[in-house]
Protein backbone atom coordinates (compact mmCIF):
# COMPACT_ATOMS: atom_id res chain seq x y z
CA UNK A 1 40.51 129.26 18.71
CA UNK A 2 37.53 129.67 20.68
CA UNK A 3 35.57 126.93 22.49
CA UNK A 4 32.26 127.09 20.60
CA UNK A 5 33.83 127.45 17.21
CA UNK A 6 36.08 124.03 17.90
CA UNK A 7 33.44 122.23 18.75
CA UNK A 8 31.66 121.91 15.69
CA UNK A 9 35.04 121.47 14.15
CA UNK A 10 35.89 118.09 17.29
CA UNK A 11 32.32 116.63 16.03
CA UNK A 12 32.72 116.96 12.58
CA UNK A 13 36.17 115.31 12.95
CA UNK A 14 34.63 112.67 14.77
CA UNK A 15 31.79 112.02 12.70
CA UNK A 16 34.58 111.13 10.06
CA UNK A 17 36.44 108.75 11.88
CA UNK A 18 33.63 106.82 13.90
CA UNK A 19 33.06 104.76 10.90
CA UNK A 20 36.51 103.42 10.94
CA UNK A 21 36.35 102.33 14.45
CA UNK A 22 33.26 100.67 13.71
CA UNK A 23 32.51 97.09 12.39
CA UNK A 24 31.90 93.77 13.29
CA UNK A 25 34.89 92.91 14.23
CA UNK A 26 34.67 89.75 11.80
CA UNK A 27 36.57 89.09 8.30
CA UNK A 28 34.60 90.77 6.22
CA UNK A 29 35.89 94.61 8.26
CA UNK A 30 39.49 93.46 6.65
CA UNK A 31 38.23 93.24 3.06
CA UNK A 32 36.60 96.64 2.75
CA UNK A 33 34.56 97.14 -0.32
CA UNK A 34 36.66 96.28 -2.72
CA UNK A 35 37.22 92.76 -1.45
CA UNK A 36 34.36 91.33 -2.79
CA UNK A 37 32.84 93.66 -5.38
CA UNK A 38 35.85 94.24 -7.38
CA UNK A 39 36.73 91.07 -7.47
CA UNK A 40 35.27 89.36 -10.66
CA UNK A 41 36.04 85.69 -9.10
CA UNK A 42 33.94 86.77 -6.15
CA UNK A 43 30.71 88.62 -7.96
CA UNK A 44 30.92 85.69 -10.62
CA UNK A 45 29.65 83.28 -7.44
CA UNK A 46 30.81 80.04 -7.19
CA UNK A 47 30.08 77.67 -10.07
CA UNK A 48 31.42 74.66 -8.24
CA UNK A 49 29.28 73.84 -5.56
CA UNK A 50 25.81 72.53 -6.41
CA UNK A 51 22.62 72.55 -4.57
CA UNK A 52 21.68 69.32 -3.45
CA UNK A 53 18.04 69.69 -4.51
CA UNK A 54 18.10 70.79 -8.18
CA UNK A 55 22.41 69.47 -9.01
CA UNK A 56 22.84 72.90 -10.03
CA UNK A 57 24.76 75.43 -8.99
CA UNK A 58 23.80 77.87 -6.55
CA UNK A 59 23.10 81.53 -7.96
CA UNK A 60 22.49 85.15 -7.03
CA UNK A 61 23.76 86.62 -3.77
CA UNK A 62 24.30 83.05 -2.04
CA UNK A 63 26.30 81.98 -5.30
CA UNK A 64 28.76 85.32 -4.19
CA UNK A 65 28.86 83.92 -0.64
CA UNK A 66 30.12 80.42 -1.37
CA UNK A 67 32.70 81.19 -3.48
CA UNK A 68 34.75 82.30 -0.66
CA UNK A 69 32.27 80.29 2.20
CA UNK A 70 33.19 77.17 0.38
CA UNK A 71 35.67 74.67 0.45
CA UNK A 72 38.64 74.88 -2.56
CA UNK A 73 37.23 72.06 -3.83
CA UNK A 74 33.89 73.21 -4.30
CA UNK A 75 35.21 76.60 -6.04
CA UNK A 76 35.34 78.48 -2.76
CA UNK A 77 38.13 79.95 -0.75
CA UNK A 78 37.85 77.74 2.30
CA UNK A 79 36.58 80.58 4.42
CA UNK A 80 34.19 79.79 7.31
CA UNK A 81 32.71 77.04 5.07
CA UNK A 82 28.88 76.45 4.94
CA UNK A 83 26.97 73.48 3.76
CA UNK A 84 23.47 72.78 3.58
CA UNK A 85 23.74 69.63 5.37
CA UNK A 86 25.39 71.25 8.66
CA UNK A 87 24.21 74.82 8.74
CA UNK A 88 21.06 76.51 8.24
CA UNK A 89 19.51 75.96 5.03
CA UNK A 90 20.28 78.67 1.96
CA UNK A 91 19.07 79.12 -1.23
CA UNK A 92 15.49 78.22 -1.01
CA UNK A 93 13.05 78.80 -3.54
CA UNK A 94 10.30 76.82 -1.26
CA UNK A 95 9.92 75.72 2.46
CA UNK A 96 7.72 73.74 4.75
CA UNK A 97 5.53 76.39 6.19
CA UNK A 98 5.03 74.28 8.91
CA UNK A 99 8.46 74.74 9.46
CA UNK A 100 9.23 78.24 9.06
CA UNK A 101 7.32 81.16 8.07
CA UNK A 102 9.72 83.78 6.24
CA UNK A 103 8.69 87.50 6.61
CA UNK A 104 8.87 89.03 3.28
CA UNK A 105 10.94 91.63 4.09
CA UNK A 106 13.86 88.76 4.71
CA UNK A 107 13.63 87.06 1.49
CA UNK A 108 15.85 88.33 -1.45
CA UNK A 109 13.82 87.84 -4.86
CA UNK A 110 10.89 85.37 -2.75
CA UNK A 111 13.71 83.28 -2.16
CA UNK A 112 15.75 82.50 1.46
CA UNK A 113 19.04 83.41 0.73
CA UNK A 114 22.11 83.99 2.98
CA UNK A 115 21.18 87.75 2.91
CA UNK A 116 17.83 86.64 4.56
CA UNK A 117 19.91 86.65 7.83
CA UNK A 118 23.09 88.23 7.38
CA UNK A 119 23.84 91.60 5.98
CA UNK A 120 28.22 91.00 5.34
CA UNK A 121 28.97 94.65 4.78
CA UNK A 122 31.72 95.69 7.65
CA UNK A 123 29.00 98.45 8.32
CA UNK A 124 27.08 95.86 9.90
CA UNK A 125 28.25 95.35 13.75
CA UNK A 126 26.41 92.34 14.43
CA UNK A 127 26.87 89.28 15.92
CA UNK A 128 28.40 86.88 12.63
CA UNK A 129 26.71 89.69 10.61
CA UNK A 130 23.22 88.90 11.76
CA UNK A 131 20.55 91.54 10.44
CA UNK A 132 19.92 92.21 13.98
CA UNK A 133 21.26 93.05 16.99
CA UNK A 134 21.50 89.38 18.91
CA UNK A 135 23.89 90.41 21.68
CA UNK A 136 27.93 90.23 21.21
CA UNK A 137 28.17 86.44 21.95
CA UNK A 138 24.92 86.06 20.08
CA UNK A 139 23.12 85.51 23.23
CA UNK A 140 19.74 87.03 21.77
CA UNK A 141 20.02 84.62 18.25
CA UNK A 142 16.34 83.07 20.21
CA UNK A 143 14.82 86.36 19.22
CA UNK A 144 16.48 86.46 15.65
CA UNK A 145 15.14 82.98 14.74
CA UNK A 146 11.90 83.43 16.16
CA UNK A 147 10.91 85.76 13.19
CA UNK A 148 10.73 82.91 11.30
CA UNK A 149 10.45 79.47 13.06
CA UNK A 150 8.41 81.03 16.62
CA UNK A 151 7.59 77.08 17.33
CA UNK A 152 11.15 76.28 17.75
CA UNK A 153 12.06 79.41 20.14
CA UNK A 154 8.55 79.46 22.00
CA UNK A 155 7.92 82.94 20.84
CA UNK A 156 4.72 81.42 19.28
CA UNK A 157 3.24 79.27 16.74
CA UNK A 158 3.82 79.30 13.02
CA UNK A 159 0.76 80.00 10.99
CA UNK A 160 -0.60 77.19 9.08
């Protein structure tokens, strides 16, 4: 075969398997698609584990998060487990704008989810599945955080 006619056939075939190679290297690559959306236990959410503010469960997208980012106990699968009381906070229908200042595009339904930072889809090569590019070690998370509480990082001050 000639040169220029395998060429376009080397960059097609390349095109194809690039995808596979990439990924955030994190649990979520192992799952695939089917991991969490065809699992009805998953896209159910976890029914278990209440928010501390209203002693209800948590719903939506976040609800699909803990019910594997939860412990057993709290009807999740013990994976990476979250809480409210030692991670960022999720599942926010209000905030202190004093505090933070969400940009709308980050909010899911006007409310801070878990998918206002993280985007889990293996697609996503991020640092812990950050929506942006922080750095490998997460070196850049400043920047990341500023969007949103610019007091904290010294990126600048939060609107009152």
């Amino acid at each position: 075969m000639q040169p220029q006619k395998l060429l376009p056939l080397l960059v097609s075939l390349l095109g194809l398997l690039l995808p596979l190679g990439a990924g955030a290297a994190g649990a979520h690559d192992k799952l695939q698609c089917a991991g969490c959306h065809a699992k009805k236990e998953i896209m159910a959410g976890n029914k278990t584990y209440l928010d501390p503010t209203t002693r209800q469960p948590f719903s939506g997208s976040t609800a699909v998060c803990l019910a594997c980012h939860q412990t057993a106990d709290a009807g999740g699968k013990g994976a990476y487990v979250v809480n409210r009381h030692d991670s960022h906070p999720f599942g926010l229908a209000a905030w202190n704008p004093k505090k933070a200042k969400i940009p709308e595009e980050l909010l899911v339904n006007g409310r801070m989810e878990c998918l206002s930072c993280h985007d889990p889809h293996p697609s996503n090569t991020n640092y812990k599945y950050l929506r942006m590019d922080c750095g490998d070690d997460g070196r850049d998370t400043e920047a990341f955080c500023g969007q949103c509480h610019p007091r904290k990082t010294g990126i600048g001050v939060v609107a009152q």
